[in-house]
PDB file of N, CA and C in Angstrom:
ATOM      1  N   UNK A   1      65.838-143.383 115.319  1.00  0.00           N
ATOM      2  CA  UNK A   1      65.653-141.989 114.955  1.00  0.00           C
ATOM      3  C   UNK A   1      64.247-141.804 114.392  1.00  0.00           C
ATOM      4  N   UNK A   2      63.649-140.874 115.085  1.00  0.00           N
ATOM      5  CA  UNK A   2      62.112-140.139 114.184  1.00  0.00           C
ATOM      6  C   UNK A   2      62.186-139.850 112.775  1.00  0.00           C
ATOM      7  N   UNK A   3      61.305-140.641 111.943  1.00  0.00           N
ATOM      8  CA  UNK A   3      61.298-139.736 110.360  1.00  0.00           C
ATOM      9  C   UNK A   3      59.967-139.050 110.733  1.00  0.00           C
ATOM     10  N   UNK A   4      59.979-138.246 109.728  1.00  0.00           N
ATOM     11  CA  UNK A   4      58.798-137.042 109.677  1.00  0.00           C
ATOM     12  C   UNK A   4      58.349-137.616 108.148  1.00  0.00           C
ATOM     13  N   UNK A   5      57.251-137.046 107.993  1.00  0.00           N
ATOM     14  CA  UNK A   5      56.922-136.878 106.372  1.00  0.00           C
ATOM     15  C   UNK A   5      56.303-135.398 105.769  1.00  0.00           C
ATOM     16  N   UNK A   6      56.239-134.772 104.968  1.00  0.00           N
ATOM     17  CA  UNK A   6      55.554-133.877 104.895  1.00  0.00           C
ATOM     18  C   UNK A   6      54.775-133.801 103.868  1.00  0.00           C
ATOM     19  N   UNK A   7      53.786-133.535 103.994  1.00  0.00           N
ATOM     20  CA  UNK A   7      53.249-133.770 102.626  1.00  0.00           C
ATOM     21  C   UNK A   7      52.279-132.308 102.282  1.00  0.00           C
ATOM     22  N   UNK A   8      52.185-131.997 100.893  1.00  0.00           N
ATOM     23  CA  UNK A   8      51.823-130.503 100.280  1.00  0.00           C
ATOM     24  C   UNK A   8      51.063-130.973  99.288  1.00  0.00           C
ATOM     25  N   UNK A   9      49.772-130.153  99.768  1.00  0.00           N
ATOM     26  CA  UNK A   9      48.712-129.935  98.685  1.00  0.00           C
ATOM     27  C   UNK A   9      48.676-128.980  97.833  1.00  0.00           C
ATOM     28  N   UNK A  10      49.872-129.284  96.753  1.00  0.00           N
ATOM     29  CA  UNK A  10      50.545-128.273  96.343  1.00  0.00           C
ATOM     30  C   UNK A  10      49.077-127.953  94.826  1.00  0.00           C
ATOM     31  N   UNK A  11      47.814-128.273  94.862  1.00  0.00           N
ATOM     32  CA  UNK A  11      47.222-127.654  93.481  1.00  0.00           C
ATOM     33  C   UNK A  11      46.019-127.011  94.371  1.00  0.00           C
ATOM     34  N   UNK A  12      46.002-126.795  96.014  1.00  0.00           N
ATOM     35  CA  UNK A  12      45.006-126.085  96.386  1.00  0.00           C
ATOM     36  C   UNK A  12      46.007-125.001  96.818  1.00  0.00           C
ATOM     37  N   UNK A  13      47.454-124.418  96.453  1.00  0.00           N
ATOM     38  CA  UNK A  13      47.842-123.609  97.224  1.00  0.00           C
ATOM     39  C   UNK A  13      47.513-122.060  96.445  1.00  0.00           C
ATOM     40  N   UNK A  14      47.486-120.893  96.882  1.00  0.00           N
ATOM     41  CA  UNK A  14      47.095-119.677  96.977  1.00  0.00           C
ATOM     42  C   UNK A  14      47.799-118.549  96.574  1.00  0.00           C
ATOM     43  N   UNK A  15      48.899-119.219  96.801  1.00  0.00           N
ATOM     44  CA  UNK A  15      50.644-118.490  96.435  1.00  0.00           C
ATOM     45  C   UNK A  15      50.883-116.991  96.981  1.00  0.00           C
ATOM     46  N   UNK A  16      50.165-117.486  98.442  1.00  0.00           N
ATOM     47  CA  UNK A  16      50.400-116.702  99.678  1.00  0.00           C
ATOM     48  C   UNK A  16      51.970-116.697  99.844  1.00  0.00           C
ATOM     49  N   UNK A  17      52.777-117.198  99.445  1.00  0.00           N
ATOM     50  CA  UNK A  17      54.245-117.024  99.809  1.00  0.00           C
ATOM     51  C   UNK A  17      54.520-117.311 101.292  1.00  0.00           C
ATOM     52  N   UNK A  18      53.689-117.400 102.458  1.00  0.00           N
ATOM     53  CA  UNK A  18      54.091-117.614 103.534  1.00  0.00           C
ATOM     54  C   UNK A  18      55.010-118.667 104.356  1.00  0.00           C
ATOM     55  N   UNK A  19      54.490-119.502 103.616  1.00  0.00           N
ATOM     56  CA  UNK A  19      55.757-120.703 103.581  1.00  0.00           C
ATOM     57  C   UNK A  19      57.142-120.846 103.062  1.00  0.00           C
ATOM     58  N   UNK A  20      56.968-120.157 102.209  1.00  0.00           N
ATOM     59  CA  UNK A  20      58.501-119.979 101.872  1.00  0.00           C
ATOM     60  C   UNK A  20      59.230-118.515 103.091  1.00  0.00           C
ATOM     61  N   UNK A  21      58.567-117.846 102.946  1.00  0.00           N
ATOM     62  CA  UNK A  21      59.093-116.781 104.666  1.00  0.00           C
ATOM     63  C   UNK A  21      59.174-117.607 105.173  1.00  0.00           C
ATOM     64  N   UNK A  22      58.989-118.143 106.140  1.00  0.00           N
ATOM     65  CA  UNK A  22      58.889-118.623 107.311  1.00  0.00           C
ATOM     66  C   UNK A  22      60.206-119.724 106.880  1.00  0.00           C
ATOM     67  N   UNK A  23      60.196-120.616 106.153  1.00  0.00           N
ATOM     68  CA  UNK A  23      61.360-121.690 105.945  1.00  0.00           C
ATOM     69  C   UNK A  23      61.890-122.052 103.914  1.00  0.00           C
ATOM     70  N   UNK A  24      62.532-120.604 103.987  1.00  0.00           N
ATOM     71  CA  UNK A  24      63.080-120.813 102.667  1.00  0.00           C
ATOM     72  C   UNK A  24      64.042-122.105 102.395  1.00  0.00           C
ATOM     73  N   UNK A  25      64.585-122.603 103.155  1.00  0.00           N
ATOM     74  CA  UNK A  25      65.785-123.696 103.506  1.00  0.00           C
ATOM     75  C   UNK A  25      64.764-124.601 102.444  1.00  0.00           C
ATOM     76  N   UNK A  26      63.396-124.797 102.879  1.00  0.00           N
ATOM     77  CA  UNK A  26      62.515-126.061 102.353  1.00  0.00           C
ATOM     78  C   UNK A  26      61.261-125.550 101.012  1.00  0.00           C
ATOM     79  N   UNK A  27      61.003-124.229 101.102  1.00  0.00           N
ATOM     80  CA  UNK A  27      59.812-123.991 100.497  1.00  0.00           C
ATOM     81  C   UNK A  27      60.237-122.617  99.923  1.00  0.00           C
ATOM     82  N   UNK A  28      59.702-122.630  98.560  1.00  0.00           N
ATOM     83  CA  UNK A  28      59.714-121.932  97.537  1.00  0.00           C
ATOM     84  C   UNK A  28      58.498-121.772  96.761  1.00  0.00           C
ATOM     85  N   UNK A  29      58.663-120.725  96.243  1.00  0.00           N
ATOM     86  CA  UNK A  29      57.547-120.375  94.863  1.00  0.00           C
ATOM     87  C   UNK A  29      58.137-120.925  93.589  1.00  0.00           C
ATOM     88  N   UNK A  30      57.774-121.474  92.605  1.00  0.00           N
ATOM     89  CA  UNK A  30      58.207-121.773  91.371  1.00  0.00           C
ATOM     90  C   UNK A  30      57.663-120.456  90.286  1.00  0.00           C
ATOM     91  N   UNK A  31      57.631-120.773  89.226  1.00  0.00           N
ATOM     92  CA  UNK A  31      57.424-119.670  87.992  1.00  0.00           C
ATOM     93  C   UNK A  31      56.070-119.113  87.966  1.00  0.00           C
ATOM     94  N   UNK A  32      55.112-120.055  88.599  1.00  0.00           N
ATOM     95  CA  UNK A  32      53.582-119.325  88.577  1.00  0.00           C
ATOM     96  C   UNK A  32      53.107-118.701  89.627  1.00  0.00           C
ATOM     97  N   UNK A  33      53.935-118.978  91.216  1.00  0.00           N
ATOM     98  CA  UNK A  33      53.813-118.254  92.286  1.00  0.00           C
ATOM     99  C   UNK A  33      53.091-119.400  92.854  1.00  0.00           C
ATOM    100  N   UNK A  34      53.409-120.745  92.847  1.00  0.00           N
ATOM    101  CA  UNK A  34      52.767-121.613  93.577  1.00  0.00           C
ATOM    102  C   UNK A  34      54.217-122.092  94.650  1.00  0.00           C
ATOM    103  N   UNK A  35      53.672-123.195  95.605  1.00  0.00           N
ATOM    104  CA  UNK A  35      54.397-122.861  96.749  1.00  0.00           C
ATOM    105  C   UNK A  35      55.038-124.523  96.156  1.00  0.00           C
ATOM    106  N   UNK A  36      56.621-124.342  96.466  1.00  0.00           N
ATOM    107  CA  UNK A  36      57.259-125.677  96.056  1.00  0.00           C
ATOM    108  C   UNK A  36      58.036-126.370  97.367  1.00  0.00           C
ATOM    109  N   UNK A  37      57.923-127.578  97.813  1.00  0.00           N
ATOM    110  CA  UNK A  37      58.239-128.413  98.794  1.00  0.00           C
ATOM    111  C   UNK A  37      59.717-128.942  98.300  1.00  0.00           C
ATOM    112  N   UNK A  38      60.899-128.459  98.563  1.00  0.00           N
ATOM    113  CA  UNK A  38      62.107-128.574  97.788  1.00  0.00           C
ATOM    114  C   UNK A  38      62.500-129.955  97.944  1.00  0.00           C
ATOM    115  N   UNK A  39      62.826-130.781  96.511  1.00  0.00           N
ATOM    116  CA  UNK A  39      62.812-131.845  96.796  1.00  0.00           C
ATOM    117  C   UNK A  39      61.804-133.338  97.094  1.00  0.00           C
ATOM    118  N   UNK A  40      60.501-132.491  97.001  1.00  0.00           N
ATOM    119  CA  UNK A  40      59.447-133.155  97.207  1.00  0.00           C
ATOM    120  C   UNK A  40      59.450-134.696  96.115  1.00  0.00           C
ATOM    121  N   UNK A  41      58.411-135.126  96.127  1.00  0.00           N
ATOM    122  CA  UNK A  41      58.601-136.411  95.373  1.00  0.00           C
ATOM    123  C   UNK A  41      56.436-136.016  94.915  1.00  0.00           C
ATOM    124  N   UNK A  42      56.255-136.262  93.442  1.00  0.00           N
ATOM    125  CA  UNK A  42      54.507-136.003  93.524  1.00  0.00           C
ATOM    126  C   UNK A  42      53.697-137.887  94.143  1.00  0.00           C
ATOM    127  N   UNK A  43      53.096-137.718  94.527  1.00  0.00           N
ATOM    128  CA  UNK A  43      52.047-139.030  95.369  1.00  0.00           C
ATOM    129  C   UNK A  43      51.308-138.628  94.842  1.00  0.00           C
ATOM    130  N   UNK A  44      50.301-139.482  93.790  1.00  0.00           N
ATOM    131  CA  UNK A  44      48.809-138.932  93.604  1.00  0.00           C
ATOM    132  C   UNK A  44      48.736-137.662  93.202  1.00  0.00           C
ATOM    133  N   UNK A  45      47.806-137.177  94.389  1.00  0.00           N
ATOM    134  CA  UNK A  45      47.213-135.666  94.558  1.00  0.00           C
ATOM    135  C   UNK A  45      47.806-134.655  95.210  1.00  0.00           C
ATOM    136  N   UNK A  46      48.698-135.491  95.890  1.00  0.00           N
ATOM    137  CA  UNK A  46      50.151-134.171  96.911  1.00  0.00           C
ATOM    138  C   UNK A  46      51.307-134.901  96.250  1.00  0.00           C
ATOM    139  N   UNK A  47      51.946-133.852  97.518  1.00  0.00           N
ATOM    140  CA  UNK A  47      53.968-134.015  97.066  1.00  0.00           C
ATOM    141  C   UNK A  47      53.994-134.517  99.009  1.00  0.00           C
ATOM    142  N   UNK A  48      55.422-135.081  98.406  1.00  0.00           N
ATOM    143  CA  UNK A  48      55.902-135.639  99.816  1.00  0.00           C
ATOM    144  C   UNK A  48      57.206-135.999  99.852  1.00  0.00           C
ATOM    145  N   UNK A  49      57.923-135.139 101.277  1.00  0.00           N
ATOM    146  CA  UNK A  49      59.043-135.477 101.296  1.00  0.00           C
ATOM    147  C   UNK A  49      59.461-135.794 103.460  1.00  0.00           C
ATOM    148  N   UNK A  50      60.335-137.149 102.960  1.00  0.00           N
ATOM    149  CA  UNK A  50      60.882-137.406 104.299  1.00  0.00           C
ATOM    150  C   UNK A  50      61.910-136.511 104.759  1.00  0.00           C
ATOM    151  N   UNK A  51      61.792-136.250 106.141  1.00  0.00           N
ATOM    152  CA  UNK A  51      62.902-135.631 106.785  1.00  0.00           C
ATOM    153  C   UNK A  51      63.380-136.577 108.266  1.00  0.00           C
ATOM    154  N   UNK A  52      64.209-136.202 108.759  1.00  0.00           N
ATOM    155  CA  UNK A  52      64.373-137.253 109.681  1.00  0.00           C
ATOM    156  C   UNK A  52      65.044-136.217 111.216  1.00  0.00           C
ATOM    157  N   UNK A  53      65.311-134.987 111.118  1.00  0.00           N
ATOM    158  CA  UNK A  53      65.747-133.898 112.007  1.00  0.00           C
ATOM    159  C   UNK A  53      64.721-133.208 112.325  1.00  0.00           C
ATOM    160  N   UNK A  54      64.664-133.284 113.930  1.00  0.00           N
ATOM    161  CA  UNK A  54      63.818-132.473 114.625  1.00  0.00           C
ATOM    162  C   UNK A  54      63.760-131.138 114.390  1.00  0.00           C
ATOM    163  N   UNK A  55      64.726-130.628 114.329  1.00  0.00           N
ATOM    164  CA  UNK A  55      64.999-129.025 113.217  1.00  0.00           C
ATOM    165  C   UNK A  55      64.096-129.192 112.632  1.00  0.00           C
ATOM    166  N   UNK A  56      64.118-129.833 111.472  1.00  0.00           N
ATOM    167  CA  UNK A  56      63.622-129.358 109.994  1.00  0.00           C
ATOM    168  C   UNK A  56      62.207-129.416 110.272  1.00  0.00           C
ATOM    169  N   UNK A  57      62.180-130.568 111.142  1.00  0.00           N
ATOM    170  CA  UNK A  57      60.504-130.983 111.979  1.00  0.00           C
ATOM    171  C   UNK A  57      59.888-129.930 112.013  1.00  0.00           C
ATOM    172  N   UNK A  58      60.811-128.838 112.902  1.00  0.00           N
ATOM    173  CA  UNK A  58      60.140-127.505 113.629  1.00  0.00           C
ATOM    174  C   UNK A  58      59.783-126.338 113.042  1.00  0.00           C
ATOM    175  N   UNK A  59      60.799-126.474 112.124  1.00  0.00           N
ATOM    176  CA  UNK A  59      60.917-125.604 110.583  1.00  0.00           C
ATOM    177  C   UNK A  59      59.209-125.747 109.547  1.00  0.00           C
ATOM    178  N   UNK A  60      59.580-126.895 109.183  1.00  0.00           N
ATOM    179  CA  UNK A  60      58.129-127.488 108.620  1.00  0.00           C
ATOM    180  C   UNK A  60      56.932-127.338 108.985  1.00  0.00           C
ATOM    181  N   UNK A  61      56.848-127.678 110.416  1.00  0.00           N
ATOM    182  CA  UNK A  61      55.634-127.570 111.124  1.00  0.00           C
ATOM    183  C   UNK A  61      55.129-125.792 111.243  1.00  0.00           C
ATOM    184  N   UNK A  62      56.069-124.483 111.389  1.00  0.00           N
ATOM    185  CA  UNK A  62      56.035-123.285 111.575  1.00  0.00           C
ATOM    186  C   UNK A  62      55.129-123.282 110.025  1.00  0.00           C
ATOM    187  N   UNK A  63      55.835-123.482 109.196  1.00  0.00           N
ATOM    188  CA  UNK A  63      55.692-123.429 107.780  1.00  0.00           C
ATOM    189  C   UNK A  63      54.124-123.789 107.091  1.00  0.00           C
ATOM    190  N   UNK A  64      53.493-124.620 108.259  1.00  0.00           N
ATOM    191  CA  UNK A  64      52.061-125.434 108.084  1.00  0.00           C
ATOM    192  C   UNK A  64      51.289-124.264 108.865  1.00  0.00           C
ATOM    193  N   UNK A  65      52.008-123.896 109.889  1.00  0.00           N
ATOM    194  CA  UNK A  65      51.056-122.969 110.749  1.00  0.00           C
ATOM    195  C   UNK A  65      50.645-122.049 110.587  1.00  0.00           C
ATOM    196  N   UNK A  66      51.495-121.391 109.131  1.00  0.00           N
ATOM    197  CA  UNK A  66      51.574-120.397 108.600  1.00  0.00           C
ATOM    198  C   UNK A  66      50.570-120.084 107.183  1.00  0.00           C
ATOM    199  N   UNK A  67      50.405-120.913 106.807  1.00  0.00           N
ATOM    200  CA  UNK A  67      49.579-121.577 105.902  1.00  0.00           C
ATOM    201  C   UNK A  67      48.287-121.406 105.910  1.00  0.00           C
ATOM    202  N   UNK A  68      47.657-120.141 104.911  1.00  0.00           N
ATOM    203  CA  UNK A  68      46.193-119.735 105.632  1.00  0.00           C
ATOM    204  C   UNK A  68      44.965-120.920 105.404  1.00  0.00           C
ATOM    205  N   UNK A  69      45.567-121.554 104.095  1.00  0.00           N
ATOM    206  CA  UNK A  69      44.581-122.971 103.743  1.00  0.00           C
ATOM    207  C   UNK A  69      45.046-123.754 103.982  1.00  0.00           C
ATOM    208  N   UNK A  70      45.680-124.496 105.426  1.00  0.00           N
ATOM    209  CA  UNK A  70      46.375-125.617 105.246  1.00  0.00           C
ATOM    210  C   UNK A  70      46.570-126.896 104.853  1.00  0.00           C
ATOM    211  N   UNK A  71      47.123-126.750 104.036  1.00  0.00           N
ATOM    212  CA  UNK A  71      47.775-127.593 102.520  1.00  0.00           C
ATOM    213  C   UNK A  71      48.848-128.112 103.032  1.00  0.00           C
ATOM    214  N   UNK A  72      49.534-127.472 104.324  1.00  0.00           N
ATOM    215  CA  UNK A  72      50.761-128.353 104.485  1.00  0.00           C
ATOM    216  C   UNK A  72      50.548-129.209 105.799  1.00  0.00           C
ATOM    217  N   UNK A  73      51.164-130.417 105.757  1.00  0.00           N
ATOM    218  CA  UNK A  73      50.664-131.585 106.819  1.00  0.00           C
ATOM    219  C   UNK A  73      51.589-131.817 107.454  1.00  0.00           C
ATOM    220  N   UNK A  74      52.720-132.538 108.597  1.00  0.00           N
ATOM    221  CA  UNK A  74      53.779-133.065 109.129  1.00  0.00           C
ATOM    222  C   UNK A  74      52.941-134.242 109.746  1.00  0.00           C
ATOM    223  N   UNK A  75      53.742-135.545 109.292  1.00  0.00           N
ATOM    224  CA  UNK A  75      53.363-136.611 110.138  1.00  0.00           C
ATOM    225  C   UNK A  75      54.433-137.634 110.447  1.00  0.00           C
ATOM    226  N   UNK A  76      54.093-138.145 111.793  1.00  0.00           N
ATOM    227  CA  UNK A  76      55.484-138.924 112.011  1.00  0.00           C
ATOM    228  C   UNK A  76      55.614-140.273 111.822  1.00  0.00           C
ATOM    229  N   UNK A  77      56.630-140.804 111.254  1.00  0.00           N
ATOM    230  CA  UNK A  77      56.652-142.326 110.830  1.00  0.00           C
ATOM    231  C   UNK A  77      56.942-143.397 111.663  1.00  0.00           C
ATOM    232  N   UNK A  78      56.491-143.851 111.600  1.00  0.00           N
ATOM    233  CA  UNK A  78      56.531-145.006 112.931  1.00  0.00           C
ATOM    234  C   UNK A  78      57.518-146.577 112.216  1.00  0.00           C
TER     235      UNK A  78
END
């Protein structure tokens, strides 16, 4: 099975809200209007969370496209 990863540059985000439209299931605003990766885990300087469904893949990826500074990444795990 494909894992995905996603990872959010969640202290350059804009709190464009667009990501959360596009896939509320995964992405939210928290209390300051910054954009939250539900479930995420913090790495360093981003957040990152595995998914392993081509869904959520497609979901995610809309969610990056949408993204006027893109901050959000999808990459696949080998």
């Amino acid at each position: 099975m494909t894992k995905f990863k996603i990872i959010h540059f969640k202290d350059d985000c804009i709190s464009c809200g667009a990501c959360a439209a596009v896939n509320p299931d995964f992405w939210s605003l928290d209390e300051d209007g910054i954009a939250q990766l539900r479930g995420a885990k913090k790495i360093e300087d981003h957040w990152e969370l595995e998914i392993d469904s081509i869904s959520d893949m497609a979901s995610n990826k809309e969610a990056a496209e949408v993204c006027p500074v893109g901050i959000i990444k999808i990459k696949e795990l080998k």
